[in-house]
C-alpha atoms as a PDB file:
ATOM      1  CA  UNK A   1      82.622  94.113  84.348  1.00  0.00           C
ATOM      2  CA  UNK A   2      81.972  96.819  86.339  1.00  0.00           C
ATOM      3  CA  UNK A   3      79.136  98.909  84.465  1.00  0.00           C
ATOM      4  CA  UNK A   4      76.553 100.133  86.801  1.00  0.00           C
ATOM      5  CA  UNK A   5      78.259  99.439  89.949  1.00  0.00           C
ATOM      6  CA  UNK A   6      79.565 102.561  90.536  1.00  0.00           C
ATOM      7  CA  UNK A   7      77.187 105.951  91.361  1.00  0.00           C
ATOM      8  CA  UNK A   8      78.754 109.332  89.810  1.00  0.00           C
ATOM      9  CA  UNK A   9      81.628 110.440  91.552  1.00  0.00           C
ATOM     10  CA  UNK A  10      82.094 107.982  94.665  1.00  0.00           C
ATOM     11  CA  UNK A  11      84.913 106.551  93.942  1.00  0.00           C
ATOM     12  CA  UNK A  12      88.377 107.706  94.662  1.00  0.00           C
ATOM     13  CA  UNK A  13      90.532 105.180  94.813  1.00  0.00           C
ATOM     14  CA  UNK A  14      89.601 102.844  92.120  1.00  0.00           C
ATOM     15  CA  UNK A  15      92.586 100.361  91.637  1.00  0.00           C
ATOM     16  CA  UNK A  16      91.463  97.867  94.201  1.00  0.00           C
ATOM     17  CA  UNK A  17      87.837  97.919  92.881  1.00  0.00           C
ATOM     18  CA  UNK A  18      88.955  97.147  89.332  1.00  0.00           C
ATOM     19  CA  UNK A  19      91.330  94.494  90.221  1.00  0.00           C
ATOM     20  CA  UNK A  20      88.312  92.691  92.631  1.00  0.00           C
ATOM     21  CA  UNK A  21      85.378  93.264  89.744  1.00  0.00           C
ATOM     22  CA  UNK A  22      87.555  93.218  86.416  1.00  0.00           C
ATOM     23  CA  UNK A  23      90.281  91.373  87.575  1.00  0.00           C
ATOM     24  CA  UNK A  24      93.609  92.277  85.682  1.00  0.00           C
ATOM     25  CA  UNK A  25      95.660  91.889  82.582  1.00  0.00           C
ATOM     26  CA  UNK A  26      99.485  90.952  82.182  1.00  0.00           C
ATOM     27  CA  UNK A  27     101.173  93.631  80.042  1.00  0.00           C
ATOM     28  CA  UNK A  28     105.288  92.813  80.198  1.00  0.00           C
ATOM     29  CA  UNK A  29     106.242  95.555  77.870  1.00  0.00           C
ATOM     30  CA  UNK A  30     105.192  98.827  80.284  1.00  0.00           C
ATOM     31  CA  UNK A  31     107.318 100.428  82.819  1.00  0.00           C
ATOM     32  CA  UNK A  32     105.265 102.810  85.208  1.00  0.00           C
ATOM     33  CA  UNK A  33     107.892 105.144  87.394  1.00  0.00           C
ATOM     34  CA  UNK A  34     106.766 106.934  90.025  1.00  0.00           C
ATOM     35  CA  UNK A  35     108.869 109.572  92.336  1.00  0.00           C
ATOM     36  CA  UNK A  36     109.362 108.835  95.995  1.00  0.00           C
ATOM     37  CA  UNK A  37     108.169 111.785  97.820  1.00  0.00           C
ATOM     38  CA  UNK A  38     110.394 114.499  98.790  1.00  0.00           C
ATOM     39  CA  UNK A  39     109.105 114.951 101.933  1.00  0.00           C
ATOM     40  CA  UNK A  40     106.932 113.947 104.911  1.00  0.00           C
ATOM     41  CA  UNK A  41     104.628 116.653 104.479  1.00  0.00           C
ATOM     42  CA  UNK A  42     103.830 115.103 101.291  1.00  0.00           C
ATOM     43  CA  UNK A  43     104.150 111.235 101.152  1.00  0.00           C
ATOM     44  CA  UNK A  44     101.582 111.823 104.693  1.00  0.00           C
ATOM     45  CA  UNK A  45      98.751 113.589 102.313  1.00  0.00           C
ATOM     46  CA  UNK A  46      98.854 110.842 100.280  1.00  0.00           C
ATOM     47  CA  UNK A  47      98.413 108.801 102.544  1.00  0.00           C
ATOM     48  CA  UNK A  48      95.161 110.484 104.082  1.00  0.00           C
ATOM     49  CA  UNK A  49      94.034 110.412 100.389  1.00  0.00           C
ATOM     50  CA  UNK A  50      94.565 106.829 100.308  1.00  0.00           C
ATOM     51  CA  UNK A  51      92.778 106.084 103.605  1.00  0.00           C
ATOM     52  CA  UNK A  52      90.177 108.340 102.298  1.00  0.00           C
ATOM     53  CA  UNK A  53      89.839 105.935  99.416  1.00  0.00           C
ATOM     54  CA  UNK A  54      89.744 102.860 101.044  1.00  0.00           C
ATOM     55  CA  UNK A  55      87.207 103.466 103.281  1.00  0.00           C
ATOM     56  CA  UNK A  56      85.119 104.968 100.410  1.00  0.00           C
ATOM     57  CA  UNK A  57      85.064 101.390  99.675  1.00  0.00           C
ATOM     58  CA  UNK A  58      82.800 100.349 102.605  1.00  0.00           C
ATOM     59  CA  UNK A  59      79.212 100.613 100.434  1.00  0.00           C
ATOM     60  CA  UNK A  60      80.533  97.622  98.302  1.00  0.00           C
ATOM     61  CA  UNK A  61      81.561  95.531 101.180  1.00  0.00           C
ATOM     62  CA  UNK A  62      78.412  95.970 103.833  1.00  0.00           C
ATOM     63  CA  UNK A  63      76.592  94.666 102.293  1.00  0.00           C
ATOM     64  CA  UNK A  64      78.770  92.692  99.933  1.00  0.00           C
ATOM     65  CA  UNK A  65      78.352  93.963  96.456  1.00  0.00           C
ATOM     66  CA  UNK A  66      77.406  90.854  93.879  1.00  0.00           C
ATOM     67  CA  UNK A  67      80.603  89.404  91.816  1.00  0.00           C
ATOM     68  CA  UNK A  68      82.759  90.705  95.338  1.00  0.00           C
ATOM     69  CA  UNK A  69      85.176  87.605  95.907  1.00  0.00           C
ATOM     70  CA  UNK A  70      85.664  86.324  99.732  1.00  0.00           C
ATOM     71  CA  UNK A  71      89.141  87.587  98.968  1.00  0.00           C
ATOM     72  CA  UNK A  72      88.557  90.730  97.009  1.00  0.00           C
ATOM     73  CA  UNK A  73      86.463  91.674 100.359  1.00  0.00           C
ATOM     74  CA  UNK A  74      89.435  90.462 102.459  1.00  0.00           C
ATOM     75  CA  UNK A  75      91.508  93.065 100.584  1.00  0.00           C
ATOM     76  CA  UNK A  76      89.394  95.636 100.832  1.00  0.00           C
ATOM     77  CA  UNK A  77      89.216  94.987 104.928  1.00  0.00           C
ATOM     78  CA  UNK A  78      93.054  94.115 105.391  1.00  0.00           C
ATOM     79  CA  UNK A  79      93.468  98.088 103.375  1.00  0.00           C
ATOM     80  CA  UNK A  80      91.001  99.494 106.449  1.00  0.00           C
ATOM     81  CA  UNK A  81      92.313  97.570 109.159  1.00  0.00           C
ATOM     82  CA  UNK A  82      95.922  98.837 107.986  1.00  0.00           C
ATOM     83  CA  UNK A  83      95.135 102.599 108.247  1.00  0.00           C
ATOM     84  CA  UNK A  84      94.218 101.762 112.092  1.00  0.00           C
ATOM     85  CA  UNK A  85      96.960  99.996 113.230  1.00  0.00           C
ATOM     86  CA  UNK A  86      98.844 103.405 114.255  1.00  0.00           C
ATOM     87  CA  UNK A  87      96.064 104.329 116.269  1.00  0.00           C
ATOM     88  CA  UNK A  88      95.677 100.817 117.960  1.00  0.00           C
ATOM     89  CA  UNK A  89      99.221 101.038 118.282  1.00  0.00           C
ATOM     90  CA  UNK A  90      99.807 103.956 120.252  1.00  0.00           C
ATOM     91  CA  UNK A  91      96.719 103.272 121.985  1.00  0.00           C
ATOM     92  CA  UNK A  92      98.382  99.986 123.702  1.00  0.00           C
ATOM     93  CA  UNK A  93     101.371 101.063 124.592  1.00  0.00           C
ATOM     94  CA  UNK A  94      99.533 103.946 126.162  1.00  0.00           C
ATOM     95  CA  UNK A  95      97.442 101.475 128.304  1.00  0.00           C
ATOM     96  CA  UNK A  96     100.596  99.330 128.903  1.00  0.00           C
ATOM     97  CA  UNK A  97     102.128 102.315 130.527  1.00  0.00           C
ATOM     98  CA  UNK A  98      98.985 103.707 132.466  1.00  0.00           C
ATOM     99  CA  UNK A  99      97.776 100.367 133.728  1.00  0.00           C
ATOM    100  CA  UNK A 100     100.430  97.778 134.029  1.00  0.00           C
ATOM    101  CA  UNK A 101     102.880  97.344 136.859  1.00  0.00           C
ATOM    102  CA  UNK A 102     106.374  98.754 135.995  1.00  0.00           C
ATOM    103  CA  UNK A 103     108.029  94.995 134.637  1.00  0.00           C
ATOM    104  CA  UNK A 104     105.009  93.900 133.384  1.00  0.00           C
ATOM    105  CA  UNK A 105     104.775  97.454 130.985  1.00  0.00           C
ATOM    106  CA  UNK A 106     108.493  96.972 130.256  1.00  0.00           C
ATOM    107  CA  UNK A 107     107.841  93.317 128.450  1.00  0.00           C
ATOM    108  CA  UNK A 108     104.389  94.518 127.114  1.00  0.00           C
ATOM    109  CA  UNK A 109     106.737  98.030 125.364  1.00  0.00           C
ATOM    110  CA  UNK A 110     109.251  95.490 124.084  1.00  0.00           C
ATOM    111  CA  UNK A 111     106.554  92.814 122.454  1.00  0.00           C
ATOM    112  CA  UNK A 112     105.202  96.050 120.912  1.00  0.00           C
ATOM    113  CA  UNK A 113     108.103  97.242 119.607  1.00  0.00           C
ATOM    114  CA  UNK A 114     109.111  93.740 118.314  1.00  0.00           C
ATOM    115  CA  UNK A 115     105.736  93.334 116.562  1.00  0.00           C
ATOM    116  CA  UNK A 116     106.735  96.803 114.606  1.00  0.00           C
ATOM    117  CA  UNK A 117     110.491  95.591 113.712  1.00  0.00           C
ATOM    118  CA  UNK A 118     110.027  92.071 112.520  1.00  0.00           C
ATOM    119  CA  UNK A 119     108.215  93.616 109.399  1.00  0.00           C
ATOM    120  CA  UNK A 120     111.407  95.663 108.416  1.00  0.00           C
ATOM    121  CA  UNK A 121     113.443  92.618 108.882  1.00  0.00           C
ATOM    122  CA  UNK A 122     111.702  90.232 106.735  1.00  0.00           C
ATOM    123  CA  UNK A 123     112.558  91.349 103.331  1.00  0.00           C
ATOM    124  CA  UNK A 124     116.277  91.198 104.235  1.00  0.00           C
ATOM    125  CA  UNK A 125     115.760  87.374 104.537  1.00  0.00           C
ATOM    126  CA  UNK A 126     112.785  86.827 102.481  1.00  0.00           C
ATOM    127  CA  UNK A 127     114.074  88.460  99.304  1.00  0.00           C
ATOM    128  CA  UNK A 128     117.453  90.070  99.535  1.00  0.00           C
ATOM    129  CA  UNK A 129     120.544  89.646  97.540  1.00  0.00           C
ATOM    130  CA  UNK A 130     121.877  87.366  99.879  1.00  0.00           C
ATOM    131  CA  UNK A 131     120.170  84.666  98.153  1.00  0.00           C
ATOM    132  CA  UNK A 132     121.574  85.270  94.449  1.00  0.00           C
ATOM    133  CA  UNK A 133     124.872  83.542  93.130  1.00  0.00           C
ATOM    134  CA  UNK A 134     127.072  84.550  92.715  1.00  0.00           C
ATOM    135  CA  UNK A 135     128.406  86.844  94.802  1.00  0.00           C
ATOM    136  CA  UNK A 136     131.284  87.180  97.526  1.00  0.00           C
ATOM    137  CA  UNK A 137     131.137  87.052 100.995  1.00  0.00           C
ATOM    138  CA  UNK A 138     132.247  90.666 101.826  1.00  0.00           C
ATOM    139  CA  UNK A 139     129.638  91.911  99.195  1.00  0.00           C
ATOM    140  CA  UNK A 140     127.014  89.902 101.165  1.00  0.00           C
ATOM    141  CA  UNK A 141     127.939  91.584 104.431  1.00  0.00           C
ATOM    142  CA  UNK A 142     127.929  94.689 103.172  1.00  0.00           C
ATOM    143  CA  UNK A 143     124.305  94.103 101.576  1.00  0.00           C
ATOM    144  CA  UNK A 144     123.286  92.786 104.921  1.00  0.00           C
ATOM    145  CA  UNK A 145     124.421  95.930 107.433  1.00  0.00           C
ATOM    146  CA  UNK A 146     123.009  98.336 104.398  1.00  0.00           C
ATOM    147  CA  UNK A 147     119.952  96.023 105.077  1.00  0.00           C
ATOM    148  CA  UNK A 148     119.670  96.305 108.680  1.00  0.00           C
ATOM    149  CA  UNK A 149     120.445 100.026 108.912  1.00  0.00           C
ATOM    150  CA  UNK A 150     117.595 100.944 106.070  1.00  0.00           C
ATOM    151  CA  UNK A 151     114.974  98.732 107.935  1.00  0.00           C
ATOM    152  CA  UNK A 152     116.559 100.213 111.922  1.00  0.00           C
ATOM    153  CA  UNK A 153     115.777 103.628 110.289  1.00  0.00           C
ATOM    154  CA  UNK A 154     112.174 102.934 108.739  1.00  0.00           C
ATOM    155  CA  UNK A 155     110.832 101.949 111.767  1.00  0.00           C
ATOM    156  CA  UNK A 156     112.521 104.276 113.824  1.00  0.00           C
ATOM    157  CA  UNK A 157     110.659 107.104 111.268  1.00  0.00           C
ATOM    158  CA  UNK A 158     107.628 104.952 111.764  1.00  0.00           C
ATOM    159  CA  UNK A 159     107.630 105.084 115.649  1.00  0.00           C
ATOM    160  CA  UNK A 160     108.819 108.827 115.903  1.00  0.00           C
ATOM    161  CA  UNK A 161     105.738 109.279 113.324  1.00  0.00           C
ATOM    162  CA  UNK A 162     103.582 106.994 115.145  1.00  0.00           C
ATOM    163  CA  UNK A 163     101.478 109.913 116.702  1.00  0.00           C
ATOM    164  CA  UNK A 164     101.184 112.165 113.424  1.00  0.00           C
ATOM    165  CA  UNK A 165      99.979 109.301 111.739  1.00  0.00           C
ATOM    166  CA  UNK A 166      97.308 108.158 113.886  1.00  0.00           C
ATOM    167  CA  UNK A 167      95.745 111.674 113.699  1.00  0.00           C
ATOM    168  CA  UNK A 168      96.078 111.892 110.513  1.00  0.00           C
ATOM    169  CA  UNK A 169      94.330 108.074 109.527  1.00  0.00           C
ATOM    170  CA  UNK A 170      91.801 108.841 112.051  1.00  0.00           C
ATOM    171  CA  UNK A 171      91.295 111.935 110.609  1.00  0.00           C
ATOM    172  CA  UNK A 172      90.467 110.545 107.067  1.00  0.00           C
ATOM    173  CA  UNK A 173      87.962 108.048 108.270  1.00  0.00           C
ATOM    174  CA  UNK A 174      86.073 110.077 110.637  1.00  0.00           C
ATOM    175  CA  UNK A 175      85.915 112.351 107.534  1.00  0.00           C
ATOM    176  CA  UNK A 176      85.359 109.618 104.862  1.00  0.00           C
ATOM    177  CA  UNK A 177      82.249 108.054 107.190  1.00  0.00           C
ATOM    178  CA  UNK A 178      80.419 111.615 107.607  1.00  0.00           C
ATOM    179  CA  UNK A 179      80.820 111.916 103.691  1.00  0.00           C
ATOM    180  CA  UNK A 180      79.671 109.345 102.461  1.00  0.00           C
ATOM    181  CA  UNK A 181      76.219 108.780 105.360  1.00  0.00           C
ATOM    182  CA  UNK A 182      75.842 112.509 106.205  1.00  0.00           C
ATOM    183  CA  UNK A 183      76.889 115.103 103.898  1.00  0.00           C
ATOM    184  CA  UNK A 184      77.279 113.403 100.519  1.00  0.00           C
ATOM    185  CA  UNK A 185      80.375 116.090  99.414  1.00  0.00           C
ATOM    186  CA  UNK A 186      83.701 116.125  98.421  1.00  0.00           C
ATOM    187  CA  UNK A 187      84.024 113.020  98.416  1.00  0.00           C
ATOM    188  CA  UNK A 188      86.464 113.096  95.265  1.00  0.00           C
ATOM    189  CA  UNK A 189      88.675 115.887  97.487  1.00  0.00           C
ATOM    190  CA  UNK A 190      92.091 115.074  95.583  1.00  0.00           C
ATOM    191  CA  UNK A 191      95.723 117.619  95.000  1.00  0.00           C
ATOM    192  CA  UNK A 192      97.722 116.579  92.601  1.00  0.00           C
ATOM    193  CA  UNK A 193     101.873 115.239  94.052  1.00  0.00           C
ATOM    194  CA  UNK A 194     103.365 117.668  91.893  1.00  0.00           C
ATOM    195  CA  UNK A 195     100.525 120.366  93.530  1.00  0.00           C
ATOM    196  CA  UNK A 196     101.382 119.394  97.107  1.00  0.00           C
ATOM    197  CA  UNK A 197     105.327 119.363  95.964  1.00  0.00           C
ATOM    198  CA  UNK A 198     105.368 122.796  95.470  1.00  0.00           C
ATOM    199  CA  UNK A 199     102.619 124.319  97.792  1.00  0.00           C
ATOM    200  CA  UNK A 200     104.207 123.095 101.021  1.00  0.00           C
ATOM    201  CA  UNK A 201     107.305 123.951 101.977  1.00  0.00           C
ATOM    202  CA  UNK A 202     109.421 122.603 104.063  1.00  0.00           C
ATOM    203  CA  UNK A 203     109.977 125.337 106.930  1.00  0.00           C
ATOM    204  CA  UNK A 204     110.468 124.290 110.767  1.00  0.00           C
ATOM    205  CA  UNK A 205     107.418 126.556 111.838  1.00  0.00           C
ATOM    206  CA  UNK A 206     105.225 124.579 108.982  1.00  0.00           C
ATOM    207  CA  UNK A 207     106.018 121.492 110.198  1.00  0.00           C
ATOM    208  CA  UNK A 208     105.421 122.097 113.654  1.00  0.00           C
ATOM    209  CA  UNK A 209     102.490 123.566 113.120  1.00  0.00           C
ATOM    210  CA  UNK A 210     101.540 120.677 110.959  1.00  0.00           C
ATOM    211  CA  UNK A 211     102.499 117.825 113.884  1.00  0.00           C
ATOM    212  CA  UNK A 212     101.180 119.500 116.708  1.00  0.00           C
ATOM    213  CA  UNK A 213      98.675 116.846 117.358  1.00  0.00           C
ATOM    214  CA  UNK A 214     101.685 114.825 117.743  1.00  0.00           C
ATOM    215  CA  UNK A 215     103.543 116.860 120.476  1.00  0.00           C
ATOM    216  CA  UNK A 216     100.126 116.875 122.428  1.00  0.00           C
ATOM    217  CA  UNK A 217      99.879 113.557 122.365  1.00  0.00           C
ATOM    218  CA  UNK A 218     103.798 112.839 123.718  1.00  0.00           C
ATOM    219  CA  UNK A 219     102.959 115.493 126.698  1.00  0.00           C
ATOM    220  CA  UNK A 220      99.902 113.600 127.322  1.00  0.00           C
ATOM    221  CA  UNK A 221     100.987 110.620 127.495  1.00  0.00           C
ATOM    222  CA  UNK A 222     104.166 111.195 129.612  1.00  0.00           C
ATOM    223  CA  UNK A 223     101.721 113.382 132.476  1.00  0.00           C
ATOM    224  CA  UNK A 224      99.625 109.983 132.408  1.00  0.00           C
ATOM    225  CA  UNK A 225     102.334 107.823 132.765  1.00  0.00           C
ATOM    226  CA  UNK A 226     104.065 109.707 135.894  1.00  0.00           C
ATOM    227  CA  UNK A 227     100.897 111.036 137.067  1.00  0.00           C
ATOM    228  CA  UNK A 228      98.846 107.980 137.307  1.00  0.00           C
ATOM    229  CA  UNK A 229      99.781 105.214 139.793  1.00  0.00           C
ATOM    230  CA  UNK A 230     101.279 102.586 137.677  1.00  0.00           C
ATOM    231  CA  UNK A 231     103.887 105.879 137.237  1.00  0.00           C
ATOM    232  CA  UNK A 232     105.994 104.501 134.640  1.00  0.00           C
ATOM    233  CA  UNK A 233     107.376 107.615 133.480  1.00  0.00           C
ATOM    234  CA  UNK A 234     110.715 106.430 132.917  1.00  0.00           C
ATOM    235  CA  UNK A 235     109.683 103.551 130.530  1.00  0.00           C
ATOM    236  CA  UNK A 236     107.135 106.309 128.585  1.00  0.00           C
ATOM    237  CA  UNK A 237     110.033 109.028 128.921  1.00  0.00           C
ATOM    238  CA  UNK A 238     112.045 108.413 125.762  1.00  0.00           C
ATOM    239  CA  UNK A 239     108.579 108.330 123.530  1.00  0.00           C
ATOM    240  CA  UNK A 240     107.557 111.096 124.950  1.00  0.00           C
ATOM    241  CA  UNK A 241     110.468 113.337 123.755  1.00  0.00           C
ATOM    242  CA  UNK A 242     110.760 111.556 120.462  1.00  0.00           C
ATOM    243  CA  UNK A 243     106.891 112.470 120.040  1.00  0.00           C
END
């Protein structure tokens, strides 16, 4: 199914491309356990590997490759548009705070920050316990707050993050893009988890060093907000120092 369609070494991520071309098999008698990461540091080079990947994707989609499926390419462009939502993100409530009069930026901040909670929330309701028998009311309740709190403190991570990660996705596809149309290298770059586990270590000057990009960004923002005459500094503030 897929012989021929891919040149040596291009691709890096190829478990979306198999699935699309080969399709898949059921096999009900395999367990596959993988390790959450231990750390940020970590789980967010994996995650620039996994950008890289996706976009690596982009010769089979423009033009679409033959046997590509309208919804193997929708995939493939949902995995792309994904790594720039933090980007597009932080980007609008920028403008919202630089532009907008000071209610009219308080009611765009909130529909932003709704759009980035309601994910967290819908698992709780779409497929917690709450819907298997039996089981006793306090038990429920208890499920429920755990609920809450885990998906209050996800997106919390997410939106203290938001800045790192937008660096970081951009990053990996301004670096995926010259690859693969300008200097045809390294485009299988790849460290092993249990490589990246060891090698970086979790000290307060690493990690600074590491986000910088992100404490740039909160000072930025925050000057542009009081600075520029929609001045809603107070609104930005709170980002700012979480940034």
């Amino acid at each position: 199914a897929v012989a021929g369609r891919i040149p040596e070494n291009a691709l890096l991520s190829h478990d979306l491309f198999e699935g699309n071309f080969a399709r898949a098999g059921l096999a009900t008698d395999v367990q596959v356990v993988e390790d959450f990461p231990e750390r940020y540091v970590v789980d967010v080079a994996r995650q620039h590997r996994w950008a890289r990947g996706d976009w690596q994707l982009l010769p089979w989609m423009f033009p679409r490759a033959r046997g590509l499926s309208g919804l193997g390419f929708w995939k493939m462009f949902d995995n792309l548009r994904r790594t720039l939502t933090p980007a597009l993100t932080l980007a609008a409530l920028a403008a919202g705070w630089w532009t907008l009069p000071a209610a009219h930026s308080l009611a765009w901040t909130l529909f932003l920050l709704a759009v980035m909670f309601v994910p967290g929330f819908l698992p709780i309701f779409a497929g917690s316990s709450l819907r298997r028998e039996p089981i006793t009311l306090e038990s429920q309740l208890l499920t429920l707050r755990d609920d809450i709190t885990s998906a209050l403190l996800l997106t919390g991570a997410r939106l203290a993050f938001l800045p790192h990660q937008s660096v970081v996705m951009l990053d990996a596809v301004m670096r995926t893009l010259y690859r693969l149309y300008a200097s045809k290298r390294n485009l299988m770059e790849w460290t092993a988890a249990a490589q990246l586990q060891s090698s970086l270590k979790p000290t307060l000057a690493g990690t600074c060093k590491l986000m910088a990009s992100s404490v740039v960004i909160g000072v930025v923002v925050l000057l542009g907000s009081l600075l520029l005459p929609a001045n809603n500094g107070l609104i930005a503030l709170p980002f700012a120092v979480a940034w």
